[in-house]
Protein backbone atom coordinates (compact mmCIF):
# COMPACT_ATOMS: atom_id res chain seq x y z
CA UNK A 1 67.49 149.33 76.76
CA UNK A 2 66.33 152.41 74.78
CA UNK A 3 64.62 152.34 71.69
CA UNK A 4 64.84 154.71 69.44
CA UNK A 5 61.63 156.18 68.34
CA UNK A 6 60.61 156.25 64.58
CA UNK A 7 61.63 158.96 61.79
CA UNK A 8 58.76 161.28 61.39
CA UNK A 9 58.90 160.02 57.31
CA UNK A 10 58.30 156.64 58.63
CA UNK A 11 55.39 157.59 60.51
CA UNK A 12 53.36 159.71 57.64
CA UNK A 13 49.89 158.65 56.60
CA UNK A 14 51.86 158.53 52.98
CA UNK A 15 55.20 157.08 53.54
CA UNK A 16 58.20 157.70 50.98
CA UNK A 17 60.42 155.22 51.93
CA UNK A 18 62.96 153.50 49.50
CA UNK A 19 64.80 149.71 50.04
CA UNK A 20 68.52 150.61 49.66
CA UNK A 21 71.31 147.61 49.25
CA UNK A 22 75.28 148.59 49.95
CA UNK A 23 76.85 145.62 48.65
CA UNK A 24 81.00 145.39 49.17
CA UNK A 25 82.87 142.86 47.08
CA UNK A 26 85.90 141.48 48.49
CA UNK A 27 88.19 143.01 45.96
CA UNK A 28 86.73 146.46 46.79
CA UNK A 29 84.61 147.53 44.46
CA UNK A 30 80.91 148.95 46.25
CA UNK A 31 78.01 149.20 44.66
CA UNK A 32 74.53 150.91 45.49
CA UNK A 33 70.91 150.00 44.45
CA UNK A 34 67.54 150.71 45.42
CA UNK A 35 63.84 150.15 44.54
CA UNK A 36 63.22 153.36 43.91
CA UNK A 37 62.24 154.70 40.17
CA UNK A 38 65.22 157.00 40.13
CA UNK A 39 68.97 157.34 41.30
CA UNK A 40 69.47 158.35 44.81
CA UNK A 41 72.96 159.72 46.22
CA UNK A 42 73.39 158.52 49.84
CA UNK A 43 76.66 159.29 51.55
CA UNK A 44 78.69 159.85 48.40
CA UNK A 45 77.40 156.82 47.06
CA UNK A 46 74.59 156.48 43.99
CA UNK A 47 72.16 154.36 44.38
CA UNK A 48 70.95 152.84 41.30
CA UNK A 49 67.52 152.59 40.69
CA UNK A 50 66.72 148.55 40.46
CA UNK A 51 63.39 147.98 40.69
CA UNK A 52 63.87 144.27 40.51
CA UNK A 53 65.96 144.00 43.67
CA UNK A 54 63.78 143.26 46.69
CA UNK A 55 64.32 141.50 50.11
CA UNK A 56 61.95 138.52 51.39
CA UNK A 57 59.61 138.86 54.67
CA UNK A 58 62.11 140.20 57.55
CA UNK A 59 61.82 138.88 60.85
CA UNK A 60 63.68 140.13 63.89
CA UNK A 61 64.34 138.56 67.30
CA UNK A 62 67.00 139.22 70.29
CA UNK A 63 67.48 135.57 69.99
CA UNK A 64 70.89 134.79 69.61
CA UNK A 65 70.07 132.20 66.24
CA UNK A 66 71.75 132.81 63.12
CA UNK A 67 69.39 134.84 60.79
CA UNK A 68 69.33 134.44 57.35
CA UNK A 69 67.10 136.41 54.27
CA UNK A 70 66.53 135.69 50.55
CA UNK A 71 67.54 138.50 48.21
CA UNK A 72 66.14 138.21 45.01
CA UNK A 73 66.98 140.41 42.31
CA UNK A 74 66.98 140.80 38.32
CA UNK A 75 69.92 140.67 36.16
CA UNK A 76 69.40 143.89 34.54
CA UNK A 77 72.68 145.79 34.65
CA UNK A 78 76.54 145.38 34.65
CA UNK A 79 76.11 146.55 38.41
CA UNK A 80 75.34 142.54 39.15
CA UNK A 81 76.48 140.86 35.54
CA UNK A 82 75.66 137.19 35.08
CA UNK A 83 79.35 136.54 34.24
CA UNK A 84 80.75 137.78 37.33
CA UNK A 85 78.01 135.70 39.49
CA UNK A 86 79.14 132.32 37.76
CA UNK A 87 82.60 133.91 38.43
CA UNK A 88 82.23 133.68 42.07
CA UNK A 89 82.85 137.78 42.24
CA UNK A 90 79.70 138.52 44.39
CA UNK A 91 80.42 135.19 47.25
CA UNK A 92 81.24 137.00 50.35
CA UNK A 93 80.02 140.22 49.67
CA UNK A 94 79.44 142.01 52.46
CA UNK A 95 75.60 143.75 52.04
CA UNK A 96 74.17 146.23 54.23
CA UNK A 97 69.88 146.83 53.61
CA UNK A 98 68.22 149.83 54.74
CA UNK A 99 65.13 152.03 54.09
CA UNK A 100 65.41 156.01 53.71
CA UNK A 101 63.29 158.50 52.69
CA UNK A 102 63.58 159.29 48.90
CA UNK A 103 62.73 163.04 49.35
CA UNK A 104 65.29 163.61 51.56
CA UNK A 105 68.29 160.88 51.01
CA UNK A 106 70.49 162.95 53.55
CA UNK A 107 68.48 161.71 56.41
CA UNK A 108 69.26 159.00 58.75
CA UNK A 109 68.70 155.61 57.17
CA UNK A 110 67.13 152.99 59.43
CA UNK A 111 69.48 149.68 59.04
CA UNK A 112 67.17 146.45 58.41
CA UNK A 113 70.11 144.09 58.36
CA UNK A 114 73.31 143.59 57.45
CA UNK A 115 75.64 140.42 56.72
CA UNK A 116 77.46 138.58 53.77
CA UNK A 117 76.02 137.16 50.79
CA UNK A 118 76.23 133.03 50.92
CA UNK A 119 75.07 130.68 48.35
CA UNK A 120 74.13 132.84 44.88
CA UNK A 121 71.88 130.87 42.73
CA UNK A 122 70.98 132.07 39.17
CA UNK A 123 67.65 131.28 38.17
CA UNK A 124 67.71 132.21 34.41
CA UNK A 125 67.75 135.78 34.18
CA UNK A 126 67.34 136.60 37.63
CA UNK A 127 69.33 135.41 40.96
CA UNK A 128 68.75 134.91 44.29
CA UNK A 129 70.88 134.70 47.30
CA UNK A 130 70.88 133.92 50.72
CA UNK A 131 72.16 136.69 53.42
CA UNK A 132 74.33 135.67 56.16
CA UNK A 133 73.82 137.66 59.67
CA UNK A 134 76.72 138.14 61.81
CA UNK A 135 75.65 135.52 64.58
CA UNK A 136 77.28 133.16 62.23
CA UNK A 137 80.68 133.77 63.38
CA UNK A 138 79.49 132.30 66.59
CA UNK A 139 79.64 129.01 64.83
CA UNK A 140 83.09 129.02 63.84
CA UNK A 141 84.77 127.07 66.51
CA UNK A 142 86.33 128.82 69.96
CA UNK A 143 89.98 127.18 69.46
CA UNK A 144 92.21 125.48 67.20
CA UNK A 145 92.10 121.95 66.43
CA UNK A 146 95.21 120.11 66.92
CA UNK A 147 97.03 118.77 63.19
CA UNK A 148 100.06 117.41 62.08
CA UNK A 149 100.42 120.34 59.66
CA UNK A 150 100.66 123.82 59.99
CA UNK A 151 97.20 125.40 60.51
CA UNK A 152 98.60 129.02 59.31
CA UNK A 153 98.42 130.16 56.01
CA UNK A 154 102.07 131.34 53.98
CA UNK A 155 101.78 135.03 55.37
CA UNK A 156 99.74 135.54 57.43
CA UNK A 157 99.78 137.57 60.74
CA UNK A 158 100.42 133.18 62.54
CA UNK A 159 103.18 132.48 59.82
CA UNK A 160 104.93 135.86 59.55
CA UNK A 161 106.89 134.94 56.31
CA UNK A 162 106.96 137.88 53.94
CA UNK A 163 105.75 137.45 51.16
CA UNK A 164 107.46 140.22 48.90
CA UNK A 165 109.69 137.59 47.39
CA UNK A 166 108.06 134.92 47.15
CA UNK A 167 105.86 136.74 44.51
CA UNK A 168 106.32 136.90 40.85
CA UNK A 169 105.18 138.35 37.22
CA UNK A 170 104.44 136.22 34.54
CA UNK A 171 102.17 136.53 31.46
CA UNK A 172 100.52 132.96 30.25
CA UNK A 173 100.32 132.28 26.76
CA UNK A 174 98.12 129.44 26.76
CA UNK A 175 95.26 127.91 28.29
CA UNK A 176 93.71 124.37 27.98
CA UNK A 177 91.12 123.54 30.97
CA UNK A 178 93.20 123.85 34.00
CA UNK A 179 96.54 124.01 32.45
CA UNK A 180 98.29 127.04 31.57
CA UNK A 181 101.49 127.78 30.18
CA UNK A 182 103.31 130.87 30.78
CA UNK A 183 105.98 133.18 29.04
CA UNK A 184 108.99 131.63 31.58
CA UNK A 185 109.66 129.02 34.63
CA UNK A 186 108.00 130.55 37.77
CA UNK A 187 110.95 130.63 40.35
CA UNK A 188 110.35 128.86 43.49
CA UNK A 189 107.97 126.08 44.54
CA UNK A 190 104.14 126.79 43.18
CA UNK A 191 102.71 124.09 43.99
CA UNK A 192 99.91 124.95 47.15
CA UNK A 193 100.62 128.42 45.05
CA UNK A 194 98.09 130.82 44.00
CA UNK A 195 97.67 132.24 40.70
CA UNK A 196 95.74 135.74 40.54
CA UNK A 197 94.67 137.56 36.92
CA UNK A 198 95.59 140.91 36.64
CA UNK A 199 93.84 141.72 33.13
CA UNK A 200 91.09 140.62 30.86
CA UNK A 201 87.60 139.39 31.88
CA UNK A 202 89.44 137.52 35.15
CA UNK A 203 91.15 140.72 36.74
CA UNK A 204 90.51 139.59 40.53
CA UNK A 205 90.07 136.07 40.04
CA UNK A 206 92.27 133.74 41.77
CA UNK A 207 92.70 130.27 41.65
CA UNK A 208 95.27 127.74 43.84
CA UNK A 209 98.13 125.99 42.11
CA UNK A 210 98.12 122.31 42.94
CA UNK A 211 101.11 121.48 40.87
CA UNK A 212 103.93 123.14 38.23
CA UNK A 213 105.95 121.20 35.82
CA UNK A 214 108.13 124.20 34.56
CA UNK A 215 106.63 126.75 32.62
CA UNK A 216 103.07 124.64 32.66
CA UNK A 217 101.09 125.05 35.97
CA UNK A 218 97.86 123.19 37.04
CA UNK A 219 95.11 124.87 38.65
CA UNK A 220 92.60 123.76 41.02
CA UNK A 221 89.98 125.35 38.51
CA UNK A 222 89.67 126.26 35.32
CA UNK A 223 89.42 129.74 34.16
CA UNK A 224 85.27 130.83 34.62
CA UNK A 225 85.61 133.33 31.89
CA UNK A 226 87.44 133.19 28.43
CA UNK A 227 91.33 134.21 28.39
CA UNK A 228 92.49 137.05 26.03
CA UNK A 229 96.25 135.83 25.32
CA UNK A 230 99.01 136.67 26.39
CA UNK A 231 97.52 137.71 29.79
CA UNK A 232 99.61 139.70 32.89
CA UNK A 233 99.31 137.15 36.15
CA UNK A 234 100.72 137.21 39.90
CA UNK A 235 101.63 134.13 41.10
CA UNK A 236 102.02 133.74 44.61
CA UNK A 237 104.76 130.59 45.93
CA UNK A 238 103.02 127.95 48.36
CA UNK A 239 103.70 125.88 51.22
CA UNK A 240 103.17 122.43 51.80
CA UNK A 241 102.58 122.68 55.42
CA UNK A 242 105.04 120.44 56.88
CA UNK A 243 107.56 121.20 59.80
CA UNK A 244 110.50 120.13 57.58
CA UNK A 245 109.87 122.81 54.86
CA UNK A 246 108.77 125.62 57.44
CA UNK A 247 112.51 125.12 58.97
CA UNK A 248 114.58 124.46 55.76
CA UNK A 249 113.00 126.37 53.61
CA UNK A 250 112.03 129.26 55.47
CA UNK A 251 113.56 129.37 58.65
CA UNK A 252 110.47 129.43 60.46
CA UNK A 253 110.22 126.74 62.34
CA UNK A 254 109.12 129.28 65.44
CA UNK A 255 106.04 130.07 64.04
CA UNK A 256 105.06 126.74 62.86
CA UNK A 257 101.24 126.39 63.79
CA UNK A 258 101.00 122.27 64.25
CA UNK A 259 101.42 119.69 66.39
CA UNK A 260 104.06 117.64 63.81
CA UNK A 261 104.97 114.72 66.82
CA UNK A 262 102.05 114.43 68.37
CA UNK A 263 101.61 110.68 68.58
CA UNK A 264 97.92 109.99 66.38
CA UNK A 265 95.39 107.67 66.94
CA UNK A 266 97.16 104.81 66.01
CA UNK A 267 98.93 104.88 68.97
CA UNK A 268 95.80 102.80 70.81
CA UNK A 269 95.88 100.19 68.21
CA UNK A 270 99.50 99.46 68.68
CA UNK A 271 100.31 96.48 70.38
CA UNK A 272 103.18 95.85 73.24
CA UNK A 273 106.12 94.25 71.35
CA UNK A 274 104.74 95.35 67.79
């Protein structure tokens, strides 16, 4: 194996090196910060100067054992706002750390690590949050699991159902806890649903539908942030999972990912003439 050999900046008696963190939310917004006193522009990106964003003691190994790091940062801008971590906006996001010279941003970064964010935990005006390396796929398991129900989800590549008409517009015009009423019946079946914001301080947000009685829907969760009424939402139909709805309802019996008369484990309690 060859080893690159250090950047000459990294090897001055005075070094001029910066942190930089390239976080990526899953609805696709990026953002860029760094330690450094002022702004730096890296790849098209700026890098905002957060001098309360720093990374705990690093340690690297070729062993093949899921690394984790504690980020630790201030909340000191609406780059990282304390609403959108209790909103769940920042679980997931994919963060890549590095160190580059400030005097010359436009030279190769060196890559300390790079993962997703996992559990965020506010600590009063400051959060920390622990970073997820990659060897944690490995623990995901090699095969599927055999289940009654289907183990795809409505749409995706296993399932194959399009889901262009099976989504609708609504607006809802009121909220109380988990409940919301909206502007007219949702057509179709919502329940196992989804319900997504598309304005106001929830844009993004999504929440599961585990039930609809008309117009009034009830959500998994409430609302993390307050609701400006009437408010634009896309609500996405669901699927209960069973082989008898995969072929009546959608025909799709084919690509129904369960084992629906496979005999359980019952069977070994049963009795000969019972």
């Amino acid at each position: 194996m060859v080893i690159a050999a250090a950047p000459d900046w990294l090897c001055e008696e005075l070094v001029t090196l910066a942190w930089c963190w390239r976080l990526a939310r899953r609805d696709g917004v990026v953002i860029g910060l760094t330690s450094h006193d002022r702004d730096l522009v890296i790849d098209g990106i700026v890098y905002r100067a957060a001098p309360g964003m720093k990374p705990s003691a690093i340690e690297t190994s070729d062993s093949l054992d899921a690394a984790t790091m504690d980020l630790e940062g201030a909340i000191a801008s609406e780059a990282i706002a304390a609403r959108d971590l209790d909103a769940g906006r920042w679980d997931g996001a994919e963060l890549v750390l590095f160190v580059t010279d400030w005097t010359a941003p436009d030279a190769a970064p060196i890559t300390v690590a790079r993962g997703s964010l996992g559990a965020i935990e506010r600590r009063g005006a400051a959060f920390g949050a622990e970073l997820q390396g990659v060897t944690r796929m490995l623990d995901r398991p090699v095969c599927p699991a055999t289940s009654p129900s289907c183990r795809a989800h409505l749409g995706d590549r296993a399932c194959r159902v399009d889901l262009a008409p099976l989504t609708h517009r609504r607006r809802v015009i009121a909220v109380a806890g988990r409940t919301v009423t909206l502007d007219s019946v949702a057509a179709g079946v919502m329940a196992f649903g989804e319900l997504l914001w598309l304005e106001g301080a929830n844009c993004g947000l999504a929440s599961p539908v585990i039930g609809a009685e008309g117009a009034v829907l009830h959500l998994a969760e409430a609302p993390p942030l307050a609701v400006a009424l009437p408010a634009r939402v896309r609500l996405t139909e669901g699927c209960d999972k069973q082989l008898s709805t995969c072929r009546t309802r959608f025909a799709n019996s084919v690509n129904f990912r369960g084992e629906a008369h496979l005999p359980g484990n019952d069977l070994l309690t049963r009795y000969p003439g019972g």
